[in-house]
C-alpha atoms as a PDB file:
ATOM      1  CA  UNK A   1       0.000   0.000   0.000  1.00  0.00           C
ATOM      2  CA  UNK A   2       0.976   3.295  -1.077  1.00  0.00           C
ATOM      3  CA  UNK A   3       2.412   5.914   2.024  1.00  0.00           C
ATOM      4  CA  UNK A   4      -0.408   8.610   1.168  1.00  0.00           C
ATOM      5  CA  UNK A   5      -3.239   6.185   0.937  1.00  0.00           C
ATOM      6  CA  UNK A   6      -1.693   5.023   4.310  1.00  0.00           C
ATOM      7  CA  UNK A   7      -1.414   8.410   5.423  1.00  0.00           C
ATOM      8  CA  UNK A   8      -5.068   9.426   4.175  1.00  0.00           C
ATOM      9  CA  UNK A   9      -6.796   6.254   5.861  1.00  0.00           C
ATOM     10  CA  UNK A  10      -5.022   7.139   9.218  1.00  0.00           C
ATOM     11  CA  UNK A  11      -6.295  10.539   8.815  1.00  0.00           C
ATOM     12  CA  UNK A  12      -9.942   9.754   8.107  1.00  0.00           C
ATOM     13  CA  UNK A  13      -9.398   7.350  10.993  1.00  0.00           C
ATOM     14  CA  UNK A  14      -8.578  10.447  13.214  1.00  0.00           C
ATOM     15  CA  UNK A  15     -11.580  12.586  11.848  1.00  0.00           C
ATOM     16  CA  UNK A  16     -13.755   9.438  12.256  1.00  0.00           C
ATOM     17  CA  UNK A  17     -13.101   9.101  16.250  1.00  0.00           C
ATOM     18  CA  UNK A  18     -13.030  12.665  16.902  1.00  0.00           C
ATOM     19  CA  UNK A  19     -16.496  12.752  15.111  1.00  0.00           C
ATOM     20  CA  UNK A  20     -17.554  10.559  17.631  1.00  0.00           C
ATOM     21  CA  UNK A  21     -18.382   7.773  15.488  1.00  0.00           C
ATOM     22  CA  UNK A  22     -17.599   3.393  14.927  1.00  0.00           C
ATOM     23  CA  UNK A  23     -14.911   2.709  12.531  1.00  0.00           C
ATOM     24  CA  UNK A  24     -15.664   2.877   9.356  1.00  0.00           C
ATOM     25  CA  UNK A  25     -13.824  -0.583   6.784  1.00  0.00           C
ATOM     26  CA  UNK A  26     -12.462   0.440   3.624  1.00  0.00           C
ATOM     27  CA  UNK A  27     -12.281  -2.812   1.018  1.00  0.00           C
ATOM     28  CA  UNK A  28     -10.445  -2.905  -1.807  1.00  0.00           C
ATOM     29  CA  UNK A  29     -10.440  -6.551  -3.923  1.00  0.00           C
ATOM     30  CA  UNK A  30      -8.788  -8.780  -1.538  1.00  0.00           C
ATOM     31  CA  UNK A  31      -7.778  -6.243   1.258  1.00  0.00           C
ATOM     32  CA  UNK A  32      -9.264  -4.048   3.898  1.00  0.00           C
ATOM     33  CA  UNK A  33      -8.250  -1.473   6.237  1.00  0.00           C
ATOM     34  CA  UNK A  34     -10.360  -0.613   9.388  1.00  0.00           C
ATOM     35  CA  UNK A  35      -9.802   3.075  10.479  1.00  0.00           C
ATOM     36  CA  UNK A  36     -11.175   5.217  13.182  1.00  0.00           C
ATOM     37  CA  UNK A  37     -11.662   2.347  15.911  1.00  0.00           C
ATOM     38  CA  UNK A  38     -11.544   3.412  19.487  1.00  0.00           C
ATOM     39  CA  UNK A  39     -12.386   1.907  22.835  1.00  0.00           C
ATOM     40  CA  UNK A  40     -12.759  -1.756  21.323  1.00  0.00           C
ATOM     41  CA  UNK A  41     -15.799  -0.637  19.195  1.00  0.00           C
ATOM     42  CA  UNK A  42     -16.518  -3.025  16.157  1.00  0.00           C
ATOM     43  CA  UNK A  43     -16.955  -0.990  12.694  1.00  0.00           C
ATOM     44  CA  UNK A  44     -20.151  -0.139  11.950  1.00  0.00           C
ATOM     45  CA  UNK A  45     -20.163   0.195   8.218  1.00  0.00           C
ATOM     46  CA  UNK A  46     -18.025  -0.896   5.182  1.00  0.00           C
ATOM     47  CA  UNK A  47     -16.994   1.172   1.821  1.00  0.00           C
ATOM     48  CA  UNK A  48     -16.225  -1.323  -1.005  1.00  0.00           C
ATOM     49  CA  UNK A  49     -14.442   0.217  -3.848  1.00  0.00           C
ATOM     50  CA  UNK A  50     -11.210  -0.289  -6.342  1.00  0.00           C
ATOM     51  CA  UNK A  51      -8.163   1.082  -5.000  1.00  0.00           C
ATOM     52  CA  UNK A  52      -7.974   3.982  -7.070  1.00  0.00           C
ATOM     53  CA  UNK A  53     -11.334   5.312  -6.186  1.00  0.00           C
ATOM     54  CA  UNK A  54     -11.058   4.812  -2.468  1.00  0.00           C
ATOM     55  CA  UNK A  55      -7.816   6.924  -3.129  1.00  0.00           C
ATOM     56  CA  UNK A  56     -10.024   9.217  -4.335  1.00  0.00           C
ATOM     57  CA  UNK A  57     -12.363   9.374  -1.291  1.00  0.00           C
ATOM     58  CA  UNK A  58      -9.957   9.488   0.828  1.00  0.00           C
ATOM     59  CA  UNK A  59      -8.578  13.277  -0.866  1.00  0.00           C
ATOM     60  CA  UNK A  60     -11.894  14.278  -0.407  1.00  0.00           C
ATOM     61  CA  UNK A  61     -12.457  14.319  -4.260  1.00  0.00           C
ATOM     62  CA  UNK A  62     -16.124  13.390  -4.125  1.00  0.00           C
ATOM     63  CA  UNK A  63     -19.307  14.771  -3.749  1.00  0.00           C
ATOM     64  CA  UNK A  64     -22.016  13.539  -1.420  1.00  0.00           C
ATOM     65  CA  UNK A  65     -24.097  12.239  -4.164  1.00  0.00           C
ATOM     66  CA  UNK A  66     -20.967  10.037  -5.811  1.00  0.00           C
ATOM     67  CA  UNK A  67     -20.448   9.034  -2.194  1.00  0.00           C
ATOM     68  CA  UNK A  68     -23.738   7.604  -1.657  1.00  0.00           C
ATOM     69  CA  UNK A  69     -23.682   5.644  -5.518  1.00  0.00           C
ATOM     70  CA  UNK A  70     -20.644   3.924  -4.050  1.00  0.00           C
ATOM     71  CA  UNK A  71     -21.571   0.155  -2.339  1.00  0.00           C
ATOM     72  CA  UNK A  72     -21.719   0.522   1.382  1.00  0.00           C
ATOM     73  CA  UNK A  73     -22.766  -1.978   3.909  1.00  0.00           C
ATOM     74  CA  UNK A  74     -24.311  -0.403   6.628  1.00  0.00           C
ATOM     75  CA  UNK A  75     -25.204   3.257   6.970  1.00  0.00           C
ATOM     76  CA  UNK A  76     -22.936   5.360   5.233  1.00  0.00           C
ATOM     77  CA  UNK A  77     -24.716   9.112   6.316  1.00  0.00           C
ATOM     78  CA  UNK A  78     -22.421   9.137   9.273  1.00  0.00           C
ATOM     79  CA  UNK A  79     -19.247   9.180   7.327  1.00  0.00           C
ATOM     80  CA  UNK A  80     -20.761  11.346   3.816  1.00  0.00           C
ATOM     81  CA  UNK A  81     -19.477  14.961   5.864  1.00  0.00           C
ATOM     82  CA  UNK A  82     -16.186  13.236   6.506  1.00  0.00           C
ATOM     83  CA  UNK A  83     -15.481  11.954   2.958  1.00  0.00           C
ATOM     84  CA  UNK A  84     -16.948  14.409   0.943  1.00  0.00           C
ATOM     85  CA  UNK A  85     -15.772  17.352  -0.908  1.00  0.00           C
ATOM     86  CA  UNK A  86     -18.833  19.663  -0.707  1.00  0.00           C
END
C-alpha cells in the first residue's frame, strides 16, 4: 500500500473518532483497512471500492451524491461529511 493512501486512511481514521463515530472498513479486492476504531468498538459500516477510487475518497475528491452511488454496507450518512468534498 501506497504511504499517502496510508497516510489518508489514518487521517480519516482520526476525523472518524473525533467525530464521535464506529470505525468505518475500507475494502479494496482482496484487502481491507479498518480506520477510526476506538475503545474496542466493532466498525459499523463498510466502503467497497477499487483502490484507485477509495484513493479518491480518501482526498476528499467526491461529492455527497458520488459518495452515496458507491456500495456501502451499513449506513454510510455518518461518514458522507467526513469523505466528501462539498
Amino acid at each position: 500500500m501506497s504511504p499517502e493512501f496510508e497516510e489518508l486512511a489514518a487521517n480519516l481514521g482520526q476525523r472518524i473518532v473525533e467525530a464521535g463515530l464506529r470505525g468505518l472498513v475500507l475494502r479494496f479486492g482482496d484487502e481491507t483497512r479498518i480506520v477510526g476504531v476506538a475503545d474496542r468498538m466493532p466498525p459499523a459500516a463498510t466502503l467497497e471500492a477499487p483502490l484507485d477510487e477509495l484513493h479518491a475518497v480518501l482526498r476528499r475528491s467526491r461529492t455527497a451524491k458520488d459518495l452515496r452511488a458507491l456500495r456501502w454496507i451499513g449506513n454510510p450518512e455518518p461518514y458522507i461529511a467526513l469523505l466528501s468534498s462539498a
